[in-house]
N, C-alpha and C. Protein backbone atom coordinates (compact mmCIF):
# COMPACT_ATOMS: atom_id res chain seq x y z
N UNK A 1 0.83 -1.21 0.00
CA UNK A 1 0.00 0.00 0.00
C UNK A 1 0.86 1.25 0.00
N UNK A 2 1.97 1.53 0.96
CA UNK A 2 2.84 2.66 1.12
C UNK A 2 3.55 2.40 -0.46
N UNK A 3 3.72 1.68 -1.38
CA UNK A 3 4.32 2.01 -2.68
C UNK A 3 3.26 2.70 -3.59
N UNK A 4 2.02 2.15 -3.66
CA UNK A 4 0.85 2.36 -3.78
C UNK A 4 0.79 3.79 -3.68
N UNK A 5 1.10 4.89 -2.98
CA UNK A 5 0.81 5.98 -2.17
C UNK A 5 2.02 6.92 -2.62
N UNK A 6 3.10 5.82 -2.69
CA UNK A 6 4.06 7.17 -3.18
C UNK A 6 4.35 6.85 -5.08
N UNK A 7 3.62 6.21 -5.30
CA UNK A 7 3.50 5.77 -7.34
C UNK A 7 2.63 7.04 -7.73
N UNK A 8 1.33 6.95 -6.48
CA UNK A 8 0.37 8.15 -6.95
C UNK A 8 0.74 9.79 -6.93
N UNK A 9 1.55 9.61 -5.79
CA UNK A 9 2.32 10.98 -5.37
C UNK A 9 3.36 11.23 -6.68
N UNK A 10 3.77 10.22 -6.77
CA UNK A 10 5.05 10.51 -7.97
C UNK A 10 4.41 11.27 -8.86
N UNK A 11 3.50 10.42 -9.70
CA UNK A 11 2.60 10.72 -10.64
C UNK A 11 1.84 11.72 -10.81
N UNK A 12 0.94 12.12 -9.54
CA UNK A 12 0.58 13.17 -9.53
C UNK A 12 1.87 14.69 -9.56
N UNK A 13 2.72 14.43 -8.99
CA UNK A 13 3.63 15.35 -8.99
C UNK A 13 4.50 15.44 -10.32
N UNK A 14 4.38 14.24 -11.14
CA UNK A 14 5.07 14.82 -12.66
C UNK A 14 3.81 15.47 -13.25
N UNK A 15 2.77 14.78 -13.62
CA UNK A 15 1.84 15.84 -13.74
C UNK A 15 1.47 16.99 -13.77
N UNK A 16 1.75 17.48 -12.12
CA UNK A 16 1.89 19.16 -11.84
C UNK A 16 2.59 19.61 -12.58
N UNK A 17 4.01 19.20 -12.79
CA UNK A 17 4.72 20.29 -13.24
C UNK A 17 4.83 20.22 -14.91
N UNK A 18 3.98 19.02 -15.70
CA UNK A 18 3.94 18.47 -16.78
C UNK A 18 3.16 19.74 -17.22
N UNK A 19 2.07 20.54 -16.57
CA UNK A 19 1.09 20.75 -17.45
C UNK A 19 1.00 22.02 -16.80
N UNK A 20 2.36 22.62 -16.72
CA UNK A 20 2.88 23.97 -16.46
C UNK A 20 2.10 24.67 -17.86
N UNK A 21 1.83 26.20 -17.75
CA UNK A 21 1.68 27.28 -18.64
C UNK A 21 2.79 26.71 -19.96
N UNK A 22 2.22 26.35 -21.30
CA UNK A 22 3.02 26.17 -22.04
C UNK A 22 2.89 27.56 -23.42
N UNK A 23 4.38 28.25 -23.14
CA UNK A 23 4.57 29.32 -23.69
C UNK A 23 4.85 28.93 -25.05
N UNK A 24 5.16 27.59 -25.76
CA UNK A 24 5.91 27.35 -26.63
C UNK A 24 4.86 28.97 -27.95
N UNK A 25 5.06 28.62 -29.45
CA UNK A 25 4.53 29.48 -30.21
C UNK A 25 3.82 27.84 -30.71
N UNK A 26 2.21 29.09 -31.38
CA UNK A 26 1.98 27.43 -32.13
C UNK A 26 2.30 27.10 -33.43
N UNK A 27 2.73 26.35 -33.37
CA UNK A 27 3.22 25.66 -34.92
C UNK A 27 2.07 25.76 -36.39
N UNK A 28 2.83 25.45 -36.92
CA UNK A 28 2.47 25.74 -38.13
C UNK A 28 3.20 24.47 -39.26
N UNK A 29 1.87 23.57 -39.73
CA UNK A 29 2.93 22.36 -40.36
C UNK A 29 2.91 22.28 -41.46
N UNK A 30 2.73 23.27 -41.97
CA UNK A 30 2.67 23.20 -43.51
C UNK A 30 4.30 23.80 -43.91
N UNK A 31 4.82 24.92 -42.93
CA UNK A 31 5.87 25.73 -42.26
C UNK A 31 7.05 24.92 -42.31
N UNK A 32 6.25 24.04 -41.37
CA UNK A 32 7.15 22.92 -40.76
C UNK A 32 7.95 21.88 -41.67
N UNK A 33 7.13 21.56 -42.82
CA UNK A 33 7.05 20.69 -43.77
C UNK A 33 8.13 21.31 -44.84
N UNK A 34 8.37 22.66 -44.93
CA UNK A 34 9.19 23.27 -45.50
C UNK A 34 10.83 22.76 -45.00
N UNK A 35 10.87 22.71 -43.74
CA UNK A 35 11.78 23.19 -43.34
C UNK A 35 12.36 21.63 -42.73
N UNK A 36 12.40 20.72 -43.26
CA UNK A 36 12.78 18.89 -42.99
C UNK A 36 13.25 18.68 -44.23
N UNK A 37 13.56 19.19 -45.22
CA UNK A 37 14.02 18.31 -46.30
C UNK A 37 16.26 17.66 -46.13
N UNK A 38 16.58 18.35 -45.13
CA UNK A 38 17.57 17.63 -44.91
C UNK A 38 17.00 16.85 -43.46
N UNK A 39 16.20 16.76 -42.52
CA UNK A 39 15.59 15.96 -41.76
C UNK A 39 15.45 14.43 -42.34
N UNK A 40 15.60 14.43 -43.04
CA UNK A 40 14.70 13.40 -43.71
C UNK A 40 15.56 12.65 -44.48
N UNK A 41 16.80 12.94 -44.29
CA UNK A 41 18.46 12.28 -44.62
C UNK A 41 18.35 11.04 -43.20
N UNK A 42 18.20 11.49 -42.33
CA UNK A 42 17.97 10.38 -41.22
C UNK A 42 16.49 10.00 -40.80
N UNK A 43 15.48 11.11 -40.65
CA UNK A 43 14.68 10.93 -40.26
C UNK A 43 13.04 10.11 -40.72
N UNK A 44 13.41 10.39 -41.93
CA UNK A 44 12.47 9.82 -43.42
C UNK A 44 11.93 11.38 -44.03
N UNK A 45 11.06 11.28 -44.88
CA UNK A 45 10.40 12.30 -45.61
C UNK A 45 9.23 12.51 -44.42
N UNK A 46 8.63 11.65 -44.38
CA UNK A 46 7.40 11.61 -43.39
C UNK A 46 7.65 11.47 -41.80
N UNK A 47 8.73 11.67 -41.50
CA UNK A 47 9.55 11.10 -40.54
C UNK A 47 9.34 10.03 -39.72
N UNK A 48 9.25 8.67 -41.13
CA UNK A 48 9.28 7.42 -40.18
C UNK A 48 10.98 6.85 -40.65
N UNK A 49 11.60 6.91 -39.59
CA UNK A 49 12.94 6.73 -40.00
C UNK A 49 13.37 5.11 -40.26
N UNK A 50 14.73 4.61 -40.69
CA UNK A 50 15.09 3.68 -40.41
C UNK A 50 15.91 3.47 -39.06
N UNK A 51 15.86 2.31 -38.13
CA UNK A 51 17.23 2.46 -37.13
C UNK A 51 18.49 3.06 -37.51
N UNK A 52 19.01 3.57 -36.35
CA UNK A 52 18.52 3.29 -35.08
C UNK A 52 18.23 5.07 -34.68
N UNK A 53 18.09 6.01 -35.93
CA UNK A 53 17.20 7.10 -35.91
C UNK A 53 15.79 7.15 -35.32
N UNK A 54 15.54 7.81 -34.42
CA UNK A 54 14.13 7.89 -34.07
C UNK A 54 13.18 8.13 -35.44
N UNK A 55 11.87 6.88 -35.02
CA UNK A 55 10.94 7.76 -35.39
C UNK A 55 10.01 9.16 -35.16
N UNK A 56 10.18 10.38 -35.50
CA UNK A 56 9.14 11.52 -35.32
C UNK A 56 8.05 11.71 -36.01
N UNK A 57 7.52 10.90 -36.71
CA UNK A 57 6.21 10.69 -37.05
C UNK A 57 5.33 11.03 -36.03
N UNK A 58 4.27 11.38 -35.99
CA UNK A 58 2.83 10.97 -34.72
C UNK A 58 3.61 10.72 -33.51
N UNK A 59 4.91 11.93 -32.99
CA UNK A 59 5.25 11.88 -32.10
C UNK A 59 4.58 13.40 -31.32
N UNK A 60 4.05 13.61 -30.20
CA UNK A 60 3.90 14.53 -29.45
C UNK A 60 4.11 15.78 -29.60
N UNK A 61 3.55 17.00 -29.91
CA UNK A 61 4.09 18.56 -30.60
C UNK A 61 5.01 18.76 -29.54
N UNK A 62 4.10 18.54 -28.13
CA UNK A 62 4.96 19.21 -26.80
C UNK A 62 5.98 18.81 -26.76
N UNK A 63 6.56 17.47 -27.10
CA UNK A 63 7.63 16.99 -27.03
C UNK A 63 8.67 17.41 -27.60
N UNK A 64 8.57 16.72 -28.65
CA UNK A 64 9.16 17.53 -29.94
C UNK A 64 9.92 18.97 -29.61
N UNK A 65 8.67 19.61 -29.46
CA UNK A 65 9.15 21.36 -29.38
C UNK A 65 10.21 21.33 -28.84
N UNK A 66 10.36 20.43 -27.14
CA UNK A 66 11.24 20.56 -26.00
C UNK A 66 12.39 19.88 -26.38
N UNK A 67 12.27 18.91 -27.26
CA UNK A 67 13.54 18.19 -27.29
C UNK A 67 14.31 18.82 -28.35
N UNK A 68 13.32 19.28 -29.61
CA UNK A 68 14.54 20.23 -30.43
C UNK A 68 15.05 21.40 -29.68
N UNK A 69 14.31 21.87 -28.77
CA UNK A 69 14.89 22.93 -28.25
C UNK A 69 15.95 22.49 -26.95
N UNK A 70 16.14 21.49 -26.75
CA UNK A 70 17.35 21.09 -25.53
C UNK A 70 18.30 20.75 -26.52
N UNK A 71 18.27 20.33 -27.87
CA UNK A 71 19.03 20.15 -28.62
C UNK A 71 19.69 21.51 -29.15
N UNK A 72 19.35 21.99 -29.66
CA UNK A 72 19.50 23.50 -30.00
C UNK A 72 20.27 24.14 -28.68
N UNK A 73 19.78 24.10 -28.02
CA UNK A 73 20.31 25.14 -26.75
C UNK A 73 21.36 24.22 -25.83
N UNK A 74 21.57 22.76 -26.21
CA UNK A 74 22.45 22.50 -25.59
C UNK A 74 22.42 21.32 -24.34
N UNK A 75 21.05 21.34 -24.12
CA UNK A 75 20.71 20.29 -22.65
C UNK A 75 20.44 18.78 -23.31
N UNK A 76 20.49 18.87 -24.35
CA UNK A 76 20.21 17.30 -24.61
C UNK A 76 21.63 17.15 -25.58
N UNK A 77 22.53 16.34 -25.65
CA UNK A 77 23.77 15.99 -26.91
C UNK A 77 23.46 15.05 -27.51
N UNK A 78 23.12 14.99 -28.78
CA UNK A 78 22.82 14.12 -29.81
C UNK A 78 23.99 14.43 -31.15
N UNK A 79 25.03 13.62 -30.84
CA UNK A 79 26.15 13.89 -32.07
C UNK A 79 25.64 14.28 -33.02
N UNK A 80 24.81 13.13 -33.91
CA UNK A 80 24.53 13.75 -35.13
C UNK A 80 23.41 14.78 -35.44
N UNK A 81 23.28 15.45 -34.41
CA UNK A 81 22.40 16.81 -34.13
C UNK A 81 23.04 18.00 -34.40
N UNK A 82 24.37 17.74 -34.34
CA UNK A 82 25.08 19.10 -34.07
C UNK A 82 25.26 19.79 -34.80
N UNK A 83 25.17 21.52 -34.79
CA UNK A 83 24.62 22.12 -35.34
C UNK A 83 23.33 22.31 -36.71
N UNK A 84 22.73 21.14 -37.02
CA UNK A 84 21.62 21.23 -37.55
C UNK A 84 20.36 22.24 -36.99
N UNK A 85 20.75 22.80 -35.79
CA UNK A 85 19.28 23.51 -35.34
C UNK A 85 19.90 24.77 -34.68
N UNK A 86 21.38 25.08 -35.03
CA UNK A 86 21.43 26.43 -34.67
C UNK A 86 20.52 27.72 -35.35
N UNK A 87 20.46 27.70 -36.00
CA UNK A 87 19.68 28.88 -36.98
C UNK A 87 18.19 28.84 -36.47
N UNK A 88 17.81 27.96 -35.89
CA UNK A 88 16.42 27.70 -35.82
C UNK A 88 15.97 28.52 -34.55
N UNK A 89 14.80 29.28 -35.23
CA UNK A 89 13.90 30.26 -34.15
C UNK A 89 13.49 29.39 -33.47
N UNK A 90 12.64 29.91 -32.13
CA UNK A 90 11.40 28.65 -31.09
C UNK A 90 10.29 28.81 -32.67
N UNK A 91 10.14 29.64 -33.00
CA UNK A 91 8.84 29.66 -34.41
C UNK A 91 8.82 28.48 -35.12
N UNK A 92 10.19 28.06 -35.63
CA UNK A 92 10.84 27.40 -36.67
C UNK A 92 11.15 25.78 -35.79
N UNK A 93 11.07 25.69 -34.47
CA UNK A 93 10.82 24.64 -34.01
C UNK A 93 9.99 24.22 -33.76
N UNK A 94 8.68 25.22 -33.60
CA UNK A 94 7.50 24.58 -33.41
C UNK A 94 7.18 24.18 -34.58
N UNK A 95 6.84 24.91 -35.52
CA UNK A 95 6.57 24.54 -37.03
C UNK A 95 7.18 23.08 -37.57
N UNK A 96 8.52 22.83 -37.23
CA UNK A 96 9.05 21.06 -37.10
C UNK A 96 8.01 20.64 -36.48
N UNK A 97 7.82 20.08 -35.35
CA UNK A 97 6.93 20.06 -34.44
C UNK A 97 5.89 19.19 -35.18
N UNK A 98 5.19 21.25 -35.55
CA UNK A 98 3.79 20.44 -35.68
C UNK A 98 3.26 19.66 -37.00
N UNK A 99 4.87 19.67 -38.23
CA UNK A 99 4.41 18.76 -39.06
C UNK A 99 4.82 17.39 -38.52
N UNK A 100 5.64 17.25 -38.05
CA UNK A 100 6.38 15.89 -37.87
C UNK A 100 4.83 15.26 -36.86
N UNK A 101 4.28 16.27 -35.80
CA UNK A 101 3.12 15.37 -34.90
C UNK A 101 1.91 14.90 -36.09
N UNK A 102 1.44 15.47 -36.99
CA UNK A 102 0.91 15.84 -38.03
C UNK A 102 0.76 14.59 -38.87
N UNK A 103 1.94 13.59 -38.93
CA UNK A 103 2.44 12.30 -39.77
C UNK A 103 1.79 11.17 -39.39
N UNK A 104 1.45 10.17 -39.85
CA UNK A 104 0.94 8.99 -38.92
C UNK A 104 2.31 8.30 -39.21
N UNK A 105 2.57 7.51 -37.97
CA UNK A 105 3.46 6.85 -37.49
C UNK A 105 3.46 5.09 -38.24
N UNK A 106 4.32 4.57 -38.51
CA UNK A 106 4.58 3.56 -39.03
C UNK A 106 4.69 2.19 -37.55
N UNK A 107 4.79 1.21 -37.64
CA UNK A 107 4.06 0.13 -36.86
C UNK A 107 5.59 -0.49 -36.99
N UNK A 108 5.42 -1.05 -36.01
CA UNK A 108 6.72 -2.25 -35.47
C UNK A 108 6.51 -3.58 -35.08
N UNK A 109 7.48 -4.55 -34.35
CA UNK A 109 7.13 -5.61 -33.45
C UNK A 109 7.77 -5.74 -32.75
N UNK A 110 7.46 -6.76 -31.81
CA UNK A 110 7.80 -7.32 -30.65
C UNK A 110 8.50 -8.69 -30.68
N UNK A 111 9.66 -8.74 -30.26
CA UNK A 111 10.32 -10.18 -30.20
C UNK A 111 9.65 -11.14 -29.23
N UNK A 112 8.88 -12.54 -29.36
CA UNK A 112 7.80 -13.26 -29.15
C UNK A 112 8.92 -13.07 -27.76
N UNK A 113 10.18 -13.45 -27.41
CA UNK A 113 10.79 -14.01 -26.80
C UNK A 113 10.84 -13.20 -25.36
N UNK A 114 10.89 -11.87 -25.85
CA UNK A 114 10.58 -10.51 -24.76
C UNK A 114 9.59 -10.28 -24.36
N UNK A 115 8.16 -10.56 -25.02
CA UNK A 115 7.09 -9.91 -24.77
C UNK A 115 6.81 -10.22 -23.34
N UNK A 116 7.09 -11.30 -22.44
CA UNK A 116 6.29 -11.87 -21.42
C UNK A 116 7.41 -10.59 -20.45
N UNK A 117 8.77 -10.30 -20.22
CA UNK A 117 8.95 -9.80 -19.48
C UNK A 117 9.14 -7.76 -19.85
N UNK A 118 8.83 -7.74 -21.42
CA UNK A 118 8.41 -6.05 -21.55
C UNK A 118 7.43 -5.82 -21.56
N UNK A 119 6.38 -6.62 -21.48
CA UNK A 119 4.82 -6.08 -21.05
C UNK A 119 4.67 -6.01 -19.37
N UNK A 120 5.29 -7.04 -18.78
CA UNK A 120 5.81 -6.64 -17.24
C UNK A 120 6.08 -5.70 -16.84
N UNK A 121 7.33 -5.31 -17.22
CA UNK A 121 7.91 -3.99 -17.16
C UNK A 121 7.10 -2.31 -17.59
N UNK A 122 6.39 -2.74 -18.53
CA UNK A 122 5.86 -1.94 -19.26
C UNK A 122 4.79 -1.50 -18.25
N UNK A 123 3.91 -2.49 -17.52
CA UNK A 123 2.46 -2.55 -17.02
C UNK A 123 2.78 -2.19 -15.91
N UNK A 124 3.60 -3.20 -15.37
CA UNK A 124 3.94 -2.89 -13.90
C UNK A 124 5.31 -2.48 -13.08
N UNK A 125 5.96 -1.85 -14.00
CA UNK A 125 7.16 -1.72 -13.48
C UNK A 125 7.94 -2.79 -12.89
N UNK A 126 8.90 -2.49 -11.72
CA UNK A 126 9.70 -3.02 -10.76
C UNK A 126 9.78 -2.98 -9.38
N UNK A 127 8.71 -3.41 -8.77
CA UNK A 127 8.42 -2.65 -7.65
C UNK A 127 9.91 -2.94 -6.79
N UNK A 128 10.34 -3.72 -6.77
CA UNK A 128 11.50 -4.13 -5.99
C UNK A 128 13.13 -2.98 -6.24
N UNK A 129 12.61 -2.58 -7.42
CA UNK A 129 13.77 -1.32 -7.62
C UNK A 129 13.59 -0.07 -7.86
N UNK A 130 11.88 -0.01 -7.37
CA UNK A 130 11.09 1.17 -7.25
C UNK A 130 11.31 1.90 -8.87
N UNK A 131 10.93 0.92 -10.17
CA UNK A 131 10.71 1.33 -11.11
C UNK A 131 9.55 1.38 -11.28
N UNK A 132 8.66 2.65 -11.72
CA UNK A 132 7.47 2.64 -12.12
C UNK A 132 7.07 1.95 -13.05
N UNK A 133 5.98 1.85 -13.28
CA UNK A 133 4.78 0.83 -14.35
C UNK A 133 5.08 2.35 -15.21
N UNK A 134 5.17 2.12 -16.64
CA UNK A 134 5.65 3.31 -18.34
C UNK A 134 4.27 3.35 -18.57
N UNK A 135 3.02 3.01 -17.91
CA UNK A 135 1.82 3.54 -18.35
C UNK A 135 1.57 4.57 -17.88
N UNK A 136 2.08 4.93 -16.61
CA UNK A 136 1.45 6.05 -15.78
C UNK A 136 2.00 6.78 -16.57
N UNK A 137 2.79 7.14 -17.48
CA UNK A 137 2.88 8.64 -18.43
C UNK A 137 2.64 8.20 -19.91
N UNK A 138 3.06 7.28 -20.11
CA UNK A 138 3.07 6.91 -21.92
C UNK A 138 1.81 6.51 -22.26
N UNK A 139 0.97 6.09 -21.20
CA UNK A 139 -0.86 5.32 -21.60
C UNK A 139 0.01 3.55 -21.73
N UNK A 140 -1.39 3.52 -21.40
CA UNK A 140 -1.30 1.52 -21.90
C UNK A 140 -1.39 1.37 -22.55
N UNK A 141 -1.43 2.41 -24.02
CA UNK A 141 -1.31 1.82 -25.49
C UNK A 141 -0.51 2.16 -26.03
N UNK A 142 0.97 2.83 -25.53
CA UNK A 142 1.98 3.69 -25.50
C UNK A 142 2.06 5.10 -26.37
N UNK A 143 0.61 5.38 -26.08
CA UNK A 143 0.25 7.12 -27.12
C UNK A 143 0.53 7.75 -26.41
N UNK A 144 1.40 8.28 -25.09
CA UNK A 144 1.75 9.16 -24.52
C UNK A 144 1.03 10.09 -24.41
N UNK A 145 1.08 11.30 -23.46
CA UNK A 145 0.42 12.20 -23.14
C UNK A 145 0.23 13.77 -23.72
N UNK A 146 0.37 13.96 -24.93
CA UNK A 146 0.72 14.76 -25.42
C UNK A 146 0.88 16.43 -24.76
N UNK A 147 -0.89 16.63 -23.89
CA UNK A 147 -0.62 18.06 -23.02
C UNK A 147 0.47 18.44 -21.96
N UNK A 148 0.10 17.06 -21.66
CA UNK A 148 1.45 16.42 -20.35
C UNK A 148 3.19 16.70 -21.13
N UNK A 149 3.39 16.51 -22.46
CA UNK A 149 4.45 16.76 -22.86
C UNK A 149 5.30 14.58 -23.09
N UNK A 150 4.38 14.30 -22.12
CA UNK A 150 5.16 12.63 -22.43
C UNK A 150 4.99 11.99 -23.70
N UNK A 151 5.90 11.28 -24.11
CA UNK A 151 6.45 11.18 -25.70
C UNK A 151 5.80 9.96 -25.45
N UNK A 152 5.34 9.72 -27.16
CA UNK A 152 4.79 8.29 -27.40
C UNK A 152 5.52 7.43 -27.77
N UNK A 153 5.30 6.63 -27.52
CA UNK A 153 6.32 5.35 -27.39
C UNK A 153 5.95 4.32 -28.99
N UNK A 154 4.29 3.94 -29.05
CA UNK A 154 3.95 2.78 -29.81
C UNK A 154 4.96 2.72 -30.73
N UNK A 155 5.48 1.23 -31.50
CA UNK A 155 6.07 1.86 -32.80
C UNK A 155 7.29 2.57 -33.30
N UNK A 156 7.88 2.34 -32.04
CA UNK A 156 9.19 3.34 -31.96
C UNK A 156 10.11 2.38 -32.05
N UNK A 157 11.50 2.73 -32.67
CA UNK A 157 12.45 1.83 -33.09
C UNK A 157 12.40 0.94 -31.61
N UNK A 158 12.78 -0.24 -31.29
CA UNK A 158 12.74 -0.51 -30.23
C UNK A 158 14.33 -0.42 -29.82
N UNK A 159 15.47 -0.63 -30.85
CA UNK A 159 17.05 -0.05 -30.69
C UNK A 159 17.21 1.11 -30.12
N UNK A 160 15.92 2.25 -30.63
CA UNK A 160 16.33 3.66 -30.04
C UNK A 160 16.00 3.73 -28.81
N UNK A 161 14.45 3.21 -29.02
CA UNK A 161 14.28 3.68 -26.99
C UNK A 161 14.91 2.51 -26.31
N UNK A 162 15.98 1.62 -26.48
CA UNK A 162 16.66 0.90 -25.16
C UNK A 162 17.91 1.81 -25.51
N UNK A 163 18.64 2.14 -26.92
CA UNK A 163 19.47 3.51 -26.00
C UNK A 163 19.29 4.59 -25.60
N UNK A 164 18.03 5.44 -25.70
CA UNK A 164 17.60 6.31 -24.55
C UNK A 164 17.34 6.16 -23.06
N UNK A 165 16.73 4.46 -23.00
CA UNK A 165 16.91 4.28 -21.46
C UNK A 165 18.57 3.86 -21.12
N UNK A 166 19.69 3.46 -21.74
CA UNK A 166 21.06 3.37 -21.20
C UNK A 166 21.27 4.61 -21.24
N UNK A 167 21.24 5.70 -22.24
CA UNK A 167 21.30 6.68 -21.83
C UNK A 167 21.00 7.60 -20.64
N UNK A 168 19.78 7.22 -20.43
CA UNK A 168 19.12 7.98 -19.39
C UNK A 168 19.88 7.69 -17.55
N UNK A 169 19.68 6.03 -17.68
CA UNK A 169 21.02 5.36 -16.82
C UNK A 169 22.01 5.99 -16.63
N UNK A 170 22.58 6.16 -17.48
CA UNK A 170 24.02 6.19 -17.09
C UNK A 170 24.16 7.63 -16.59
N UNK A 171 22.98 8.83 -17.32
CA UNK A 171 22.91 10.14 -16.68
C UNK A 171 22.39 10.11 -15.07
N UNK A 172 22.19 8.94 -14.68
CA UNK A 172 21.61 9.14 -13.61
C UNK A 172 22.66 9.61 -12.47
N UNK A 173 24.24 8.87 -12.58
CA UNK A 173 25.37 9.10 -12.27
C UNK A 173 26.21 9.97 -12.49
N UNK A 174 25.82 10.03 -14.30
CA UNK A 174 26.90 10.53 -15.09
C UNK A 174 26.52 11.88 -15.96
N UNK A 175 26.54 12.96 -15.96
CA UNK A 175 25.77 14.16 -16.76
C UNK A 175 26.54 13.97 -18.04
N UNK A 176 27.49 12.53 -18.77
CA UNK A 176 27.15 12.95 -20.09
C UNK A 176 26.68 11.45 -20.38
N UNK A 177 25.89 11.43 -19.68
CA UNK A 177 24.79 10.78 -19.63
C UNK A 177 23.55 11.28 -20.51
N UNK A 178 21.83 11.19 -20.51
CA UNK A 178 20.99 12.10 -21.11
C UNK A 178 20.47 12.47 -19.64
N UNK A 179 20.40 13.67 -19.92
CA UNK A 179 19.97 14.14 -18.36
C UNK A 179 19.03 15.20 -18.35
N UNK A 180 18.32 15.81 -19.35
CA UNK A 180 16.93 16.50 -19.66
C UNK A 180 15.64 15.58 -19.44
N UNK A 181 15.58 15.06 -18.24
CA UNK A 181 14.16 14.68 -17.75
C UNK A 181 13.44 15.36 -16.58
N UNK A 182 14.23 16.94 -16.83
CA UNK A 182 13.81 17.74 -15.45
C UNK A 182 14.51 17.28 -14.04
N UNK A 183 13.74 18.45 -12.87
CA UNK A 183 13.94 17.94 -11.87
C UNK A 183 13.80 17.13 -11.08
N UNK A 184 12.74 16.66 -11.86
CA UNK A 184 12.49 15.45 -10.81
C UNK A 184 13.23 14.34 -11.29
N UNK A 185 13.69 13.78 -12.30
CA UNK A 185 14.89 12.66 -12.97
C UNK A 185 14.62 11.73 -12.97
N UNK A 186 12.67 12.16 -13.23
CA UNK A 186 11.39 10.84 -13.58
C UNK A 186 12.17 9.66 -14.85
N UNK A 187 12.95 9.99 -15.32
CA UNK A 187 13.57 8.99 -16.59
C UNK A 187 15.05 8.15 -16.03
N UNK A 188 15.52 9.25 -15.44
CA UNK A 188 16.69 8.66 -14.96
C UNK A 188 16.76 8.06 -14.09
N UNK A 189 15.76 7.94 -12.93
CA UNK A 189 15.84 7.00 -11.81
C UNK A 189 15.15 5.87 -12.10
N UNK A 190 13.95 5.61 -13.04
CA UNK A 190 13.22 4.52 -13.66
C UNK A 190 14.05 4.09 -14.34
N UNK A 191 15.33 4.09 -15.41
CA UNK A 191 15.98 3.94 -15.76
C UNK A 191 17.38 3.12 -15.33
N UNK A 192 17.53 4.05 -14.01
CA UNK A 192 18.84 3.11 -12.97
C UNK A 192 18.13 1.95 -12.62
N UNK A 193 17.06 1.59 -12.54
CA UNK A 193 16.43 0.79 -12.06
C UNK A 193 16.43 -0.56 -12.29
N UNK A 194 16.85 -0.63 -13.86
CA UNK A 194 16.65 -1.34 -14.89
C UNK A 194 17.43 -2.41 -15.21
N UNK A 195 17.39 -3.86 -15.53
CA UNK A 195 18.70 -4.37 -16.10
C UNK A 195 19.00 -3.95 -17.41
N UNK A 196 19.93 -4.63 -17.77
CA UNK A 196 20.17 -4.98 -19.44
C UNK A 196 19.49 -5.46 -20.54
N UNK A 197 18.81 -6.54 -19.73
CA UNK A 197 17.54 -7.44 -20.02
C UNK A 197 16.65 -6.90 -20.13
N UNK A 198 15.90 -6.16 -19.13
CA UNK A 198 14.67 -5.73 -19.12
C UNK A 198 14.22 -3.87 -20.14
N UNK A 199 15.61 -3.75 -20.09
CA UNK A 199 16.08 -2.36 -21.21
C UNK A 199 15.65 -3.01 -22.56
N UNK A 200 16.03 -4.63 -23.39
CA UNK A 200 15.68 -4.71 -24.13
C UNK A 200 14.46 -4.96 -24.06
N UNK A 201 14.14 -6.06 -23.09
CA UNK A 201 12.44 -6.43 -23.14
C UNK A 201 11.52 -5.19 -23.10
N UNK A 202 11.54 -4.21 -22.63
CA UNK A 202 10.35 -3.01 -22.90
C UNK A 202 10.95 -2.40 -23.76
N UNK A 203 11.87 -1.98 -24.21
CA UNK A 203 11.71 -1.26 -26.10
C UNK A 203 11.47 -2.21 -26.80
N UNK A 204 11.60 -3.51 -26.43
CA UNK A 204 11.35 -4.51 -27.50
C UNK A 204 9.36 -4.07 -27.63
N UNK A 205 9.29 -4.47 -26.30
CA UNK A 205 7.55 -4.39 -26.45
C UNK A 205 6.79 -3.26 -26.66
N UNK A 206 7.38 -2.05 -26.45
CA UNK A 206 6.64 -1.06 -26.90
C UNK A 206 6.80 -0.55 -28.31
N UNK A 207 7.61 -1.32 -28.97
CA UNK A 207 7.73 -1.40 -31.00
C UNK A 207 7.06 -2.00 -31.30
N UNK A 208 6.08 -2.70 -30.84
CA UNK A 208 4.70 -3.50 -31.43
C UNK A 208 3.64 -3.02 -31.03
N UNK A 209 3.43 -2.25 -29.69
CA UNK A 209 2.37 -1.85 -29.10
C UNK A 209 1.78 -0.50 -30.58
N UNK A 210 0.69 -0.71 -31.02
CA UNK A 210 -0.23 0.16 -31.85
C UNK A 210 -0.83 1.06 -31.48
């Protein structure tokens, strides 16, 4: 029950600060659509990429906005990011944004062999290493929360998001680590949490989830 009590507290408290006043500008994806044609060297035309490039298809505006802009400004390091988004206004990132959310997203799978322990992980976390259950922000169908700013998962390379969670790991210690999950270090401590194993088994399972 006392885990029970502080899952809800957690939750409720990313929440709060999830669905802060969002100043971003609003996008524009027709704008947006202009402005990807070297995007789309990694990312696709429509931005359903190949590995181990993210897909940004029918990914989250809020997201998006924040992550090109930690990229841009510096809080997130993505090598092959670098300098691609200096020139870019917040205007000119939202406009990315809101064509790339704009895309429908392309479909994945699940290795039969993972599914029994990344739908575990996925549903119910770790209670034993005080890893949360990835529904309480991503949904149980992994469409994420978009007002909330939480990124959708369904369908997503499953290579990329297990190196965003080693990433996120290793920032938990290490700041060149990924370490833009705010203050509260809702990614990075769910993350330390984690084996090796179970890093693949939930990106494995959330690349099939629809």
């Amino acid at each position: 029950m006392k885990n029970v009590v502080i899952l809800l507290g957690l939750t409720l408290g990313w929440a709060g600060g999830a669905f802060a006043a969002d100043a971003r500008p609003a996008g524009d994806a027709a704008a947006g659509e202009a402005q990807t044609a070297v995007c789309a060297a990694c990312h696709g035309a429509d931005g359903n990429s190949i590995a181990p490039f993210p897909k940004l298809a029918g990914q989250g505006e809020k997201y998006l906005y924040k992550q090109l802009q930690d990229i841009r400004d510096g809080a997130r390091q993505v090598p092959t990011m670098v300098g691609q988004l200096d020139n870019k206004s917040d205007q000119d990132l939202a406009d990315i944004a809101a064509y790339y959310a704009a895309q429908a997203r392309s479909g994945g799978h699940t290795d039969p062999d993972l599914l029994e322990l990344g739908q575990q992980v996925y549903r119910g976390g770790v209670a034993g290493r005080k890893v949360a259950a990835c529904t309480a922000c991503h949904s149980p169908t992994g469409q994420g929360n978009d007002p909330a700013g939480y990124p959708s998962l369904a369908g997503q390379h499953a290579q990329y998001v297990a190196d965003q969670l080693r990433a996120y790991r290793k920032g938990y210690e290490d700041p060149a680590g990924r370490t833009n999950d705010g203050d509260t270090r809702i990614m990075r401590s769910n993350a330390f949490g984690l084996s090796d194993l179970e890093i693949e088994a939930v990106a494995s399972y959330v690349a099939g989830l629809k």
